[in-house]
N, C-alpha and C. Protein backbone atom coordinates (compact mmCIF):
# COMPACT_ATOMS: atom_id res chain seq x y z
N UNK A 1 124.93 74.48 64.15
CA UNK A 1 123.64 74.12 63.64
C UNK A 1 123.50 72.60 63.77
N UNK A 2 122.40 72.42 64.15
CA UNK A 2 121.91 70.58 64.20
C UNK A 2 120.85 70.31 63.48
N UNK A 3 120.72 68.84 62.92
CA UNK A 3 119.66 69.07 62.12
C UNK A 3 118.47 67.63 62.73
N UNK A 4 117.63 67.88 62.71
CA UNK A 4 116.57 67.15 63.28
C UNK A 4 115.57 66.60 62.36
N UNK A 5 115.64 65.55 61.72
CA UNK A 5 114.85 64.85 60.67
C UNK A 5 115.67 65.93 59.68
N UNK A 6 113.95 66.78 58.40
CA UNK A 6 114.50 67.10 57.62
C UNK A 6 114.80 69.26 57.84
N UNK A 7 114.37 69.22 58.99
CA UNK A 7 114.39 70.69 59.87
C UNK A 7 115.98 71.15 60.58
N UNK A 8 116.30 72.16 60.47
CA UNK A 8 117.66 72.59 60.59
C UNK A 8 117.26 73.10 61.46
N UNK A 9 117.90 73.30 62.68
CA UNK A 9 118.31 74.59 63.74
C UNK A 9 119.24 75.25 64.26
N UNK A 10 119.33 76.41 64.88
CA UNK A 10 120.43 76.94 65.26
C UNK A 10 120.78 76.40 66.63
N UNK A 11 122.12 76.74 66.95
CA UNK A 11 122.27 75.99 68.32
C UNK A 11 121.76 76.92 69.44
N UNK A 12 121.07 76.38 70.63
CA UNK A 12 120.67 77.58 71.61
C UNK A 12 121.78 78.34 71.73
N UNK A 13 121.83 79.51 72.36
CA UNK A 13 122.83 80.20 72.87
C UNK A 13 123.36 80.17 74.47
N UNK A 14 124.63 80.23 74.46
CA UNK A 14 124.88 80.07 75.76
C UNK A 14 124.18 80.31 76.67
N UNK A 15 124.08 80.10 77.96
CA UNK A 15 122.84 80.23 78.84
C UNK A 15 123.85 81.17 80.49
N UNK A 16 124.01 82.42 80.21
CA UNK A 16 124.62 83.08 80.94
C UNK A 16 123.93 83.46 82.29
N UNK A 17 125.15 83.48 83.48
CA UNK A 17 124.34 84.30 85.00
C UNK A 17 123.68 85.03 84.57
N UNK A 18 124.20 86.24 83.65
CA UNK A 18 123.06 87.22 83.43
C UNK A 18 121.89 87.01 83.13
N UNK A 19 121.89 86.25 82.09
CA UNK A 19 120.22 85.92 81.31
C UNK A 19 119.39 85.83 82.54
N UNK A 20 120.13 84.66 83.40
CA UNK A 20 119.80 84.18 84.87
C UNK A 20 118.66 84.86 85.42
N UNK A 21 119.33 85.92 85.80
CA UNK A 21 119.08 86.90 86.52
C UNK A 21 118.06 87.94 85.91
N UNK A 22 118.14 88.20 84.43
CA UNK A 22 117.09 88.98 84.01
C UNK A 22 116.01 88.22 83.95
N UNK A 23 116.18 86.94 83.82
CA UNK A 23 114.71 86.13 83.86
C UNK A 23 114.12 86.17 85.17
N UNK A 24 114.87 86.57 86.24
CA UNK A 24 114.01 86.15 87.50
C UNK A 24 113.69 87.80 87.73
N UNK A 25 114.32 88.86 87.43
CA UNK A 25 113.76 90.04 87.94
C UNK A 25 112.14 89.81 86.82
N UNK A 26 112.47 89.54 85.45
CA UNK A 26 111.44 89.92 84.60
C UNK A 26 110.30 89.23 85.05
N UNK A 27 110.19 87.65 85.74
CA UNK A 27 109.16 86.75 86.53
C UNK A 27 108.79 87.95 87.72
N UNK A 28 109.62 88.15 88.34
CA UNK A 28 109.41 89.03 89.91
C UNK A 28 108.56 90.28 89.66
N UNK A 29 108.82 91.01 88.55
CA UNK A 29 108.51 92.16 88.08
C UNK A 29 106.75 92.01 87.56
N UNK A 30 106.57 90.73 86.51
CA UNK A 30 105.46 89.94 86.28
C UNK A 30 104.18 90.14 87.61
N UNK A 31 105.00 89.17 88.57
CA UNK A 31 103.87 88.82 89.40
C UNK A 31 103.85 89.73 90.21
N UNK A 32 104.33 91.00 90.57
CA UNK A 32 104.38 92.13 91.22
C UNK A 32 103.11 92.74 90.55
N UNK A 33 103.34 92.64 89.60
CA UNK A 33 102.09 93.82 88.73
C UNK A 33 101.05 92.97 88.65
N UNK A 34 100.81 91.17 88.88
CA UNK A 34 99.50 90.63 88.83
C UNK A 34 99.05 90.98 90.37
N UNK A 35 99.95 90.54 91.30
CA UNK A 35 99.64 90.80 92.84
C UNK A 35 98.99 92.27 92.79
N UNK A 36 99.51 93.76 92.22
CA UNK A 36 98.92 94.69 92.26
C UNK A 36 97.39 94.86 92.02
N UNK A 37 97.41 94.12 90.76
CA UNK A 37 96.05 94.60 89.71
C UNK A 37 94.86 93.59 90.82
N UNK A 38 95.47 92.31 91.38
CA UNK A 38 94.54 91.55 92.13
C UNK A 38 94.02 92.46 93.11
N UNK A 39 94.73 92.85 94.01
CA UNK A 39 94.53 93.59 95.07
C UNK A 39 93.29 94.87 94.80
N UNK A 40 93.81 95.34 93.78
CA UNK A 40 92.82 96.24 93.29
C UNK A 40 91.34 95.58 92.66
N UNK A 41 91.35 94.67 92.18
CA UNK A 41 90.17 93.64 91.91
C UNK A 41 89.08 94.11 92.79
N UNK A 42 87.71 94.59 92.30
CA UNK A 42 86.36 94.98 92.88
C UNK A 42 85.55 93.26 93.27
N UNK A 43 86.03 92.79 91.96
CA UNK A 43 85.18 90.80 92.05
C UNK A 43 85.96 90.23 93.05
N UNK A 44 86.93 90.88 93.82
CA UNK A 44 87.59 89.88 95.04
C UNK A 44 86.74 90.47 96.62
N UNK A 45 85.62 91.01 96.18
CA UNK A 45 84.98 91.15 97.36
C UNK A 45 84.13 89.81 97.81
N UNK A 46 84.08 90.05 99.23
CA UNK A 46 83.52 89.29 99.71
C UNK A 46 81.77 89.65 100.70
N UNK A 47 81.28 88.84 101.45
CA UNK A 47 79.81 89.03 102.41
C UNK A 47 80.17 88.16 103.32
N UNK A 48 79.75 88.16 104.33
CA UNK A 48 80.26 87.48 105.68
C UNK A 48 79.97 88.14 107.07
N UNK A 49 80.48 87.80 107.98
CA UNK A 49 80.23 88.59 109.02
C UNK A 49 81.68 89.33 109.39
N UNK A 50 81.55 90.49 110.28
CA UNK A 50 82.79 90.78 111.02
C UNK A 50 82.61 90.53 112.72
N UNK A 51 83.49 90.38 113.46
CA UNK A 51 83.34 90.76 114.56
C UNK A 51 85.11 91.46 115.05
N UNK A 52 85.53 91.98 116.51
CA UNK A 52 86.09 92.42 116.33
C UNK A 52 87.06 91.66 118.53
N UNK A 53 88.17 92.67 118.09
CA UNK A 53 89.01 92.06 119.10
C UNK A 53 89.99 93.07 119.86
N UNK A 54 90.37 93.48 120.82
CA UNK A 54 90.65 94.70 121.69
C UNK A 54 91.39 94.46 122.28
N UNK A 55 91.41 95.25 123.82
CA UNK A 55 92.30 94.99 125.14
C UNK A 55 93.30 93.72 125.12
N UNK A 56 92.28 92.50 125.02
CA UNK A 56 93.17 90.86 125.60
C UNK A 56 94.51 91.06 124.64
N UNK A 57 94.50 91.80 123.31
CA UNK A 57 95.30 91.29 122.14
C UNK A 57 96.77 92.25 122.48
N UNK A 58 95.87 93.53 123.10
CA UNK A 58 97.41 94.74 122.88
C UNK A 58 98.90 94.02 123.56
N UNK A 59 99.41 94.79 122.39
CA UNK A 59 100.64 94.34 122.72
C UNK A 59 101.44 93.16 122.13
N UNK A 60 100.78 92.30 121.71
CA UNK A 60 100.60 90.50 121.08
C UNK A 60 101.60 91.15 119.74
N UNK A 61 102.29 90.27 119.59
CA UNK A 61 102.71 90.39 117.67
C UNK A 61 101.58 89.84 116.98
N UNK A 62 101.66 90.59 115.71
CA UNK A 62 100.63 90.11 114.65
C UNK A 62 101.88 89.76 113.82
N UNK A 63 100.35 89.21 112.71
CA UNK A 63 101.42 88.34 111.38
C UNK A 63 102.34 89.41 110.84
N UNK A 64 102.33 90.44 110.87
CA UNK A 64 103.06 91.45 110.43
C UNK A 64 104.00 91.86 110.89
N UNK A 65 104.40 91.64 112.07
CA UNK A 65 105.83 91.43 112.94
C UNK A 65 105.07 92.68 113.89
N UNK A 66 104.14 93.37 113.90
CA UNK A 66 104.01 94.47 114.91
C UNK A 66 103.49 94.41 115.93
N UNK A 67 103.32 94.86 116.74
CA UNK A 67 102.26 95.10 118.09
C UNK A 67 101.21 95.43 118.32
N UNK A 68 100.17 94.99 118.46
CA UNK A 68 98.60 95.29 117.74
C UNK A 68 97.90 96.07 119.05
N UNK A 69 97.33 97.18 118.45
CA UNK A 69 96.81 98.07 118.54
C UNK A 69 95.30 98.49 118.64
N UNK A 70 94.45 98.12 119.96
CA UNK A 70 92.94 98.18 118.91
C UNK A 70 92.56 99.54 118.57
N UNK A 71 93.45 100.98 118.69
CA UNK A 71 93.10 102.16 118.72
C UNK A 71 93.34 102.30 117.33
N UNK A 72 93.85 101.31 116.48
CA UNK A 72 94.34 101.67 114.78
C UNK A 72 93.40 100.91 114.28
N UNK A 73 92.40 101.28 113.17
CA UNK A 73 92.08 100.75 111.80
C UNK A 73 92.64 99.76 110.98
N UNK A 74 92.80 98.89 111.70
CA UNK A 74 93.83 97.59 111.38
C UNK A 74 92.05 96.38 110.89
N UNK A 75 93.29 95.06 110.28
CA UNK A 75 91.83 93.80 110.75
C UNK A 75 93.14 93.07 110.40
N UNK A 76 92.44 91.95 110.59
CA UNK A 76 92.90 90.59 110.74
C UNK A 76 92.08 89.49 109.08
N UNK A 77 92.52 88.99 108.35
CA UNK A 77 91.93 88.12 107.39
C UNK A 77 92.62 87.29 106.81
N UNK A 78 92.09 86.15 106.35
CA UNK A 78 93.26 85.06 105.50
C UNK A 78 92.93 85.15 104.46
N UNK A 79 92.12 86.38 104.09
CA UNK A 79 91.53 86.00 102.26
C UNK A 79 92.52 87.29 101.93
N UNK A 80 93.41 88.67 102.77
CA UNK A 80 93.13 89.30 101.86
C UNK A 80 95.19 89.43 101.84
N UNK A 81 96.10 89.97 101.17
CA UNK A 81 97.18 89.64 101.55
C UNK A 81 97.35 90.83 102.75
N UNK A 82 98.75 90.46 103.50
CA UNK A 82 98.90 91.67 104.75
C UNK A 82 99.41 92.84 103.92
N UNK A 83 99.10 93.96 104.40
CA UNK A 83 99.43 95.36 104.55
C UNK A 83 98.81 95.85 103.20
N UNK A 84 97.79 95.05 102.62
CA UNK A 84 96.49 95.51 102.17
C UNK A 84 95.58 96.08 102.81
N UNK A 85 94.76 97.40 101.74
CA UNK A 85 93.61 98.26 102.44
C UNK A 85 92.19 97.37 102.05
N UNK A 86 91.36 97.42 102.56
CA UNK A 86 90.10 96.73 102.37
C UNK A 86 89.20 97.88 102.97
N UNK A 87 88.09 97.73 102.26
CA UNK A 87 86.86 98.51 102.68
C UNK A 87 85.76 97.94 103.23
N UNK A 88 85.65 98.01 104.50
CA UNK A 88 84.57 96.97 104.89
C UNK A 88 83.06 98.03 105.23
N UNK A 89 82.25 97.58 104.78
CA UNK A 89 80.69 98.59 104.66
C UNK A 89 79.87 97.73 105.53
N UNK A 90 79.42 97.86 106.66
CA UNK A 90 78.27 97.58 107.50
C UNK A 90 76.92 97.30 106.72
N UNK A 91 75.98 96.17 106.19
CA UNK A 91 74.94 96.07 105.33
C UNK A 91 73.94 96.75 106.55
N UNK A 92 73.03 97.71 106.54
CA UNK A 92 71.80 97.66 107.67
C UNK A 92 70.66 98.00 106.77
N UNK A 93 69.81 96.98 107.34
CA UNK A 93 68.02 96.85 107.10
C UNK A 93 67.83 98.17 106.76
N UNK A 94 68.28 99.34 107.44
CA UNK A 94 67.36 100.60 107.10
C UNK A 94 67.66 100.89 106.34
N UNK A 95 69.01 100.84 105.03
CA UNK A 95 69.74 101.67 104.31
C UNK A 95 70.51 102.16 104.14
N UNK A 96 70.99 102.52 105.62
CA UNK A 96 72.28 103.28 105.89
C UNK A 96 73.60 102.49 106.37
N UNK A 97 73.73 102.58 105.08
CA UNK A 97 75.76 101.91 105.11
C UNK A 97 76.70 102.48 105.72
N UNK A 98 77.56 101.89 106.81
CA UNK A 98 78.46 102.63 107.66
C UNK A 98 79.84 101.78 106.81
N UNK A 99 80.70 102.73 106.38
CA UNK A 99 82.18 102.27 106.31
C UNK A 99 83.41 102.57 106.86
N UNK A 100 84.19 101.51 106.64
CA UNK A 100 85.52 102.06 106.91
C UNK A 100 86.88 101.55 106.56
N UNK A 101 88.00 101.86 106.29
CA UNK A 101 89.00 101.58 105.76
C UNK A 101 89.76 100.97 106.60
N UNK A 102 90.10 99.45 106.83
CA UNK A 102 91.17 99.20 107.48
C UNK A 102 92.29 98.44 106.55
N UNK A 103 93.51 98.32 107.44
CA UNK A 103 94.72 97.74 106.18
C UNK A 103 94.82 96.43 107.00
N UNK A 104 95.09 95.44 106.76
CA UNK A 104 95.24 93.71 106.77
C UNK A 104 96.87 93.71 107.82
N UNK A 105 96.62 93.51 109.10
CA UNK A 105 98.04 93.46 109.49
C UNK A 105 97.95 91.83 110.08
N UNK A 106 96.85 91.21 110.31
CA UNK A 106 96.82 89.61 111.06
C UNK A 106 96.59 88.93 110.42
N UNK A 107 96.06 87.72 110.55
CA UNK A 107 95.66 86.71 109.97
C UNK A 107 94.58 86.18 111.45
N UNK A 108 93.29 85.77 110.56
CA UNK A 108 92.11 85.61 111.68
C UNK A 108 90.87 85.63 110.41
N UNK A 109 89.74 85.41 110.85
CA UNK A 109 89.34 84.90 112.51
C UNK A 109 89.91 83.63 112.64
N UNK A 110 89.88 82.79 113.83
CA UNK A 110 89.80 81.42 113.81
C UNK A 110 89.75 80.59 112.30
N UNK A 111 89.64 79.89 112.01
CA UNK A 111 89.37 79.29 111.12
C UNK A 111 88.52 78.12 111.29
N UNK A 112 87.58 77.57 112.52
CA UNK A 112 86.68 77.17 112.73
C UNK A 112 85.24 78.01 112.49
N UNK A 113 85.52 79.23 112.95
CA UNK A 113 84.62 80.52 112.68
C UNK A 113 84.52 81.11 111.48
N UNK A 114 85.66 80.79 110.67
CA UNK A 114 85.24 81.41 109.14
C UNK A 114 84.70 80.12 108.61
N UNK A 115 84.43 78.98 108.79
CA UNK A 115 83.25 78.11 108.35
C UNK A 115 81.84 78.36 108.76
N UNK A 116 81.83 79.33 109.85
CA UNK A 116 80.51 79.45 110.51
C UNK A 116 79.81 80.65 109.79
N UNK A 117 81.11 81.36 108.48
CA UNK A 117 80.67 82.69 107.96
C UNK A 117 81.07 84.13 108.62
N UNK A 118 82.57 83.78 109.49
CA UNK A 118 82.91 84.98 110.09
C UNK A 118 83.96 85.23 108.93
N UNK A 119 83.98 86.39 107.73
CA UNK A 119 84.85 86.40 107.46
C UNK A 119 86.01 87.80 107.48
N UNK A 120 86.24 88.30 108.89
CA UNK A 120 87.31 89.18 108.77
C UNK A 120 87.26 89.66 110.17
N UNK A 121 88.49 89.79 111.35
CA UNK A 121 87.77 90.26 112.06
C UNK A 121 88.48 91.85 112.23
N UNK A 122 88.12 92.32 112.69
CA UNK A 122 88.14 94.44 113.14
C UNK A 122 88.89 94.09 114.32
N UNK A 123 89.93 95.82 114.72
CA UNK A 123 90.41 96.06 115.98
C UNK A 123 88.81 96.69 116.40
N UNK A 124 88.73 97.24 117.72
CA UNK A 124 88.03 97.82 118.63
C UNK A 124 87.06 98.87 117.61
N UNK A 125 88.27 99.91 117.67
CA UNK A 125 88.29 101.42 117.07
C UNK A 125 87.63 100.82 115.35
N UNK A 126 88.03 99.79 114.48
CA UNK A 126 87.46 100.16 113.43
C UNK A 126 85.87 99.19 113.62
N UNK A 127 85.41 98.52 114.43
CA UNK A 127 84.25 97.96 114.40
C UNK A 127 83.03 99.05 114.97
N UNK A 128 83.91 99.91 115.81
CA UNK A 128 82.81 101.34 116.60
C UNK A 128 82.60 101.84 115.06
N UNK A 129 83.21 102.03 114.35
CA UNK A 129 82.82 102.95 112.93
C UNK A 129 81.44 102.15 112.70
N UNK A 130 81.56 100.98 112.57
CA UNK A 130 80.17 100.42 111.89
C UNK A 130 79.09 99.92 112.60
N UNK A 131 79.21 99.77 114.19
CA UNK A 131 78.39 99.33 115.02
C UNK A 131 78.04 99.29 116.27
N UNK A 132 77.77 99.33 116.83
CA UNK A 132 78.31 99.34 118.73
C UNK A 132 78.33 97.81 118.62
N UNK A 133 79.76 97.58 119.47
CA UNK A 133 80.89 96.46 119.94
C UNK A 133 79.60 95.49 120.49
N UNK A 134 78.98 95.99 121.54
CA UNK A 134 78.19 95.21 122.27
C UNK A 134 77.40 93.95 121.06
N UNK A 135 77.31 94.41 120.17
CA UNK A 135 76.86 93.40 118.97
C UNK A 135 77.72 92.61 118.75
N UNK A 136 78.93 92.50 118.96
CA UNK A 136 79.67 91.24 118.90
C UNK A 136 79.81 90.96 117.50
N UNK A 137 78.78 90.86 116.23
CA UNK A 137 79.01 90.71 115.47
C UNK A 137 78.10 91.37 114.39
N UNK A 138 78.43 91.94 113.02
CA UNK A 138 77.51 92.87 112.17
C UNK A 138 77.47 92.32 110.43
N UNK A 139 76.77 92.15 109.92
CA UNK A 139 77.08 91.75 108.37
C UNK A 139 77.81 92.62 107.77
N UNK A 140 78.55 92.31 107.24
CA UNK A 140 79.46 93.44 106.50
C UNK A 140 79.71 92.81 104.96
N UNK A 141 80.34 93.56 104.25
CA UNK A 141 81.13 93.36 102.66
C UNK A 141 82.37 93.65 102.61
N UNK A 142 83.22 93.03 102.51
CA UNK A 142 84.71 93.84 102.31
C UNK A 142 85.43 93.85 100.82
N UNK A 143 86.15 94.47 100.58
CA UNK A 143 86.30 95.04 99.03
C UNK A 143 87.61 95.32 99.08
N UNK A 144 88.21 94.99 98.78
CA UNK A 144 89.56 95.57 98.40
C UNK A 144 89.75 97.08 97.45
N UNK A 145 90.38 97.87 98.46
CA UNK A 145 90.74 99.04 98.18
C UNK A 145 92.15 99.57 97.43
N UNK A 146 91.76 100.50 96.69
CA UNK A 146 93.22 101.30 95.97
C UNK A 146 92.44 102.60 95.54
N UNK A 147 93.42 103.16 95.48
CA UNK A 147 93.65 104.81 95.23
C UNK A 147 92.58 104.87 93.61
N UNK A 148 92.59 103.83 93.21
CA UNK A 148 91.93 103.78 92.01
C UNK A 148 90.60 103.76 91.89
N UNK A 149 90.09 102.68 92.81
CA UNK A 149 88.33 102.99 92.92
C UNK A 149 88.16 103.60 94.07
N UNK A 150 89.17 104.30 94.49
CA UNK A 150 88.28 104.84 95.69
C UNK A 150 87.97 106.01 95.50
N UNK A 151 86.46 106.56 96.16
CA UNK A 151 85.95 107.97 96.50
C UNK A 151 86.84 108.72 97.33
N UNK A 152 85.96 109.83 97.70
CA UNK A 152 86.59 110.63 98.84
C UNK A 152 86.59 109.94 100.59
N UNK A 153 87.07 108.70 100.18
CA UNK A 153 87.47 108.33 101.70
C UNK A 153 88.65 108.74 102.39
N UNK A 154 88.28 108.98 103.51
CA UNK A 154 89.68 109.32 104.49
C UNK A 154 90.52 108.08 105.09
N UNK A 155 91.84 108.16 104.99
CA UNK A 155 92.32 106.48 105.45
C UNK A 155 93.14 107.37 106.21
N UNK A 156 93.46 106.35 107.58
CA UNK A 156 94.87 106.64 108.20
C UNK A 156 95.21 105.25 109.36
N UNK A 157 96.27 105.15 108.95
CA UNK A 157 96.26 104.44 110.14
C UNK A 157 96.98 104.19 111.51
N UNK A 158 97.22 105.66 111.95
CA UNK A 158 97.25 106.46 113.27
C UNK A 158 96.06 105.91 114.24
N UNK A 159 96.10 106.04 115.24
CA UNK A 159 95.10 105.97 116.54
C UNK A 159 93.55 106.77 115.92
N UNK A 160 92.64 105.82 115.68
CA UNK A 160 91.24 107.13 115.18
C UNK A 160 91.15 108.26 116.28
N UNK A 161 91.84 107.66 117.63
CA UNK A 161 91.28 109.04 119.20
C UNK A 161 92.33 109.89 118.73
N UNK A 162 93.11 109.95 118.16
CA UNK A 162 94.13 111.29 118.18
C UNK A 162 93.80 111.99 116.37
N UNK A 163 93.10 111.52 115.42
CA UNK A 163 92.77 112.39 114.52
C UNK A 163 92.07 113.56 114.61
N UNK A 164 92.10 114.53 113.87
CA UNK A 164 91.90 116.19 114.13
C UNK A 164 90.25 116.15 113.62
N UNK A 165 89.45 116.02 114.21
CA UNK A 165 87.74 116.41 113.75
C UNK A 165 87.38 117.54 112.77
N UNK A 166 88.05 117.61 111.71
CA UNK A 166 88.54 118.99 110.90
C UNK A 166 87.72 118.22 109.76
N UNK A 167 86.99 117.08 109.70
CA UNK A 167 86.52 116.27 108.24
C UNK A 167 84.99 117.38 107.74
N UNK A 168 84.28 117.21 108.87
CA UNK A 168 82.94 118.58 108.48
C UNK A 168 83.34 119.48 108.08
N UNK A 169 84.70 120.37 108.45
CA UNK A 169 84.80 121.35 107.85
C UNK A 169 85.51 121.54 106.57
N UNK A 170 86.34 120.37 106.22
CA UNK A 170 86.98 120.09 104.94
C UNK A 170 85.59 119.99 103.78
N UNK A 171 84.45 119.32 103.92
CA UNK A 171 83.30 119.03 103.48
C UNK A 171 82.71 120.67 102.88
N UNK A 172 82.33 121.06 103.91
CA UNK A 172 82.02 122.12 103.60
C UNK A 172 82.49 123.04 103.06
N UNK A 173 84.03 123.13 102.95
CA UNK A 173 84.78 124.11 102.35
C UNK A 173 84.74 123.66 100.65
N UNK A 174 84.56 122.35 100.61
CA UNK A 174 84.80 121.67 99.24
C UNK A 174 83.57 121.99 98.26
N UNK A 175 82.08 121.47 98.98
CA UNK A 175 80.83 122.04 98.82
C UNK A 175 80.53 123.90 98.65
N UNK A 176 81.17 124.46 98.96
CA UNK A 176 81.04 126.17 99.00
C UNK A 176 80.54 127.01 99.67
């Protein structure tokens, strides 16, 4: 015991590897579950443009150590972390919202171009979901996705040309 003016204290306690170590899993464990709940965050959406990127890239490593693919539902972003799902929704004048699910394997666009308001860009295959390519570029929203707010969306991220066209009839079987 030491005493400090007219206040007594006990002496700290030894300061063991172990403690060590439970303090850094219990920090690790911490920011695991804030990184989760962020990710899932609806207010971490964004408005911006998309555009998208194909052929020149196949084959290229992405930030993710893999081989990029424009036949997969992939994107490229610096806002969202990698091997995150995001929901990006096509805004159109008439009403009709086109979406689709891709997961974060790059880092992009440019970063001269996300000052210009490009913010995310699409492989090939997930920009056809929301637009014809020939547009080069479409307003979109992207949202960060989890199993938690999401509807009945379909995710995969296999080749979209080799999925089974079996979704109308899943629909209908569900409907009666």
């Amino acid at each position: 015991m030491f005493i400090q003016g007219e206040r007594k204290f006990a002496e700290p306690a030894p300061y063991s590897p172990f403690m060590k170590n439970a303090i850094i899993c219990a920090t690790f464990i911490t920011l695991a579950n804030a990184l989760q709940a962020a990710a899932a965050d609806t207010t971490l959406a964004a408005s911006g443009q998309a555009s998208w990127y194909g052929e020149d890239h196949r084959g290229r490593l992405m930030a993710n150590g893999k081989a990029f693919n424009p036949d997969r539902l992939t994107a490229a972003s610096w806002f969202y972390p990698l091997g995150s799902k995001v929901m990006v929704t096509a805004r159109s004048s008439r009403g009709v919202n086109r979406q689709v699910l891709v997961t974060i394997t790059d880092r992009g666009p440019a970063k001269d171009l996300v000052r210009d308001g490009r913010i995310i860009d699409l492989t090939h295959a997930a920009f056809r979901r929301l637009a014809d390519p020939d547009l080069g570029l479409v307003d979109v929203r992207v949202q960060p996705w989890s199993r938690r707010n999401a509807g009945p969306q379909l995710t995969s991220d296999e080749p979209a040309s080799s999925r089974k066209a079996h979704g109308a009839k899943a629909v209908r079987d569900r409907v009666g």
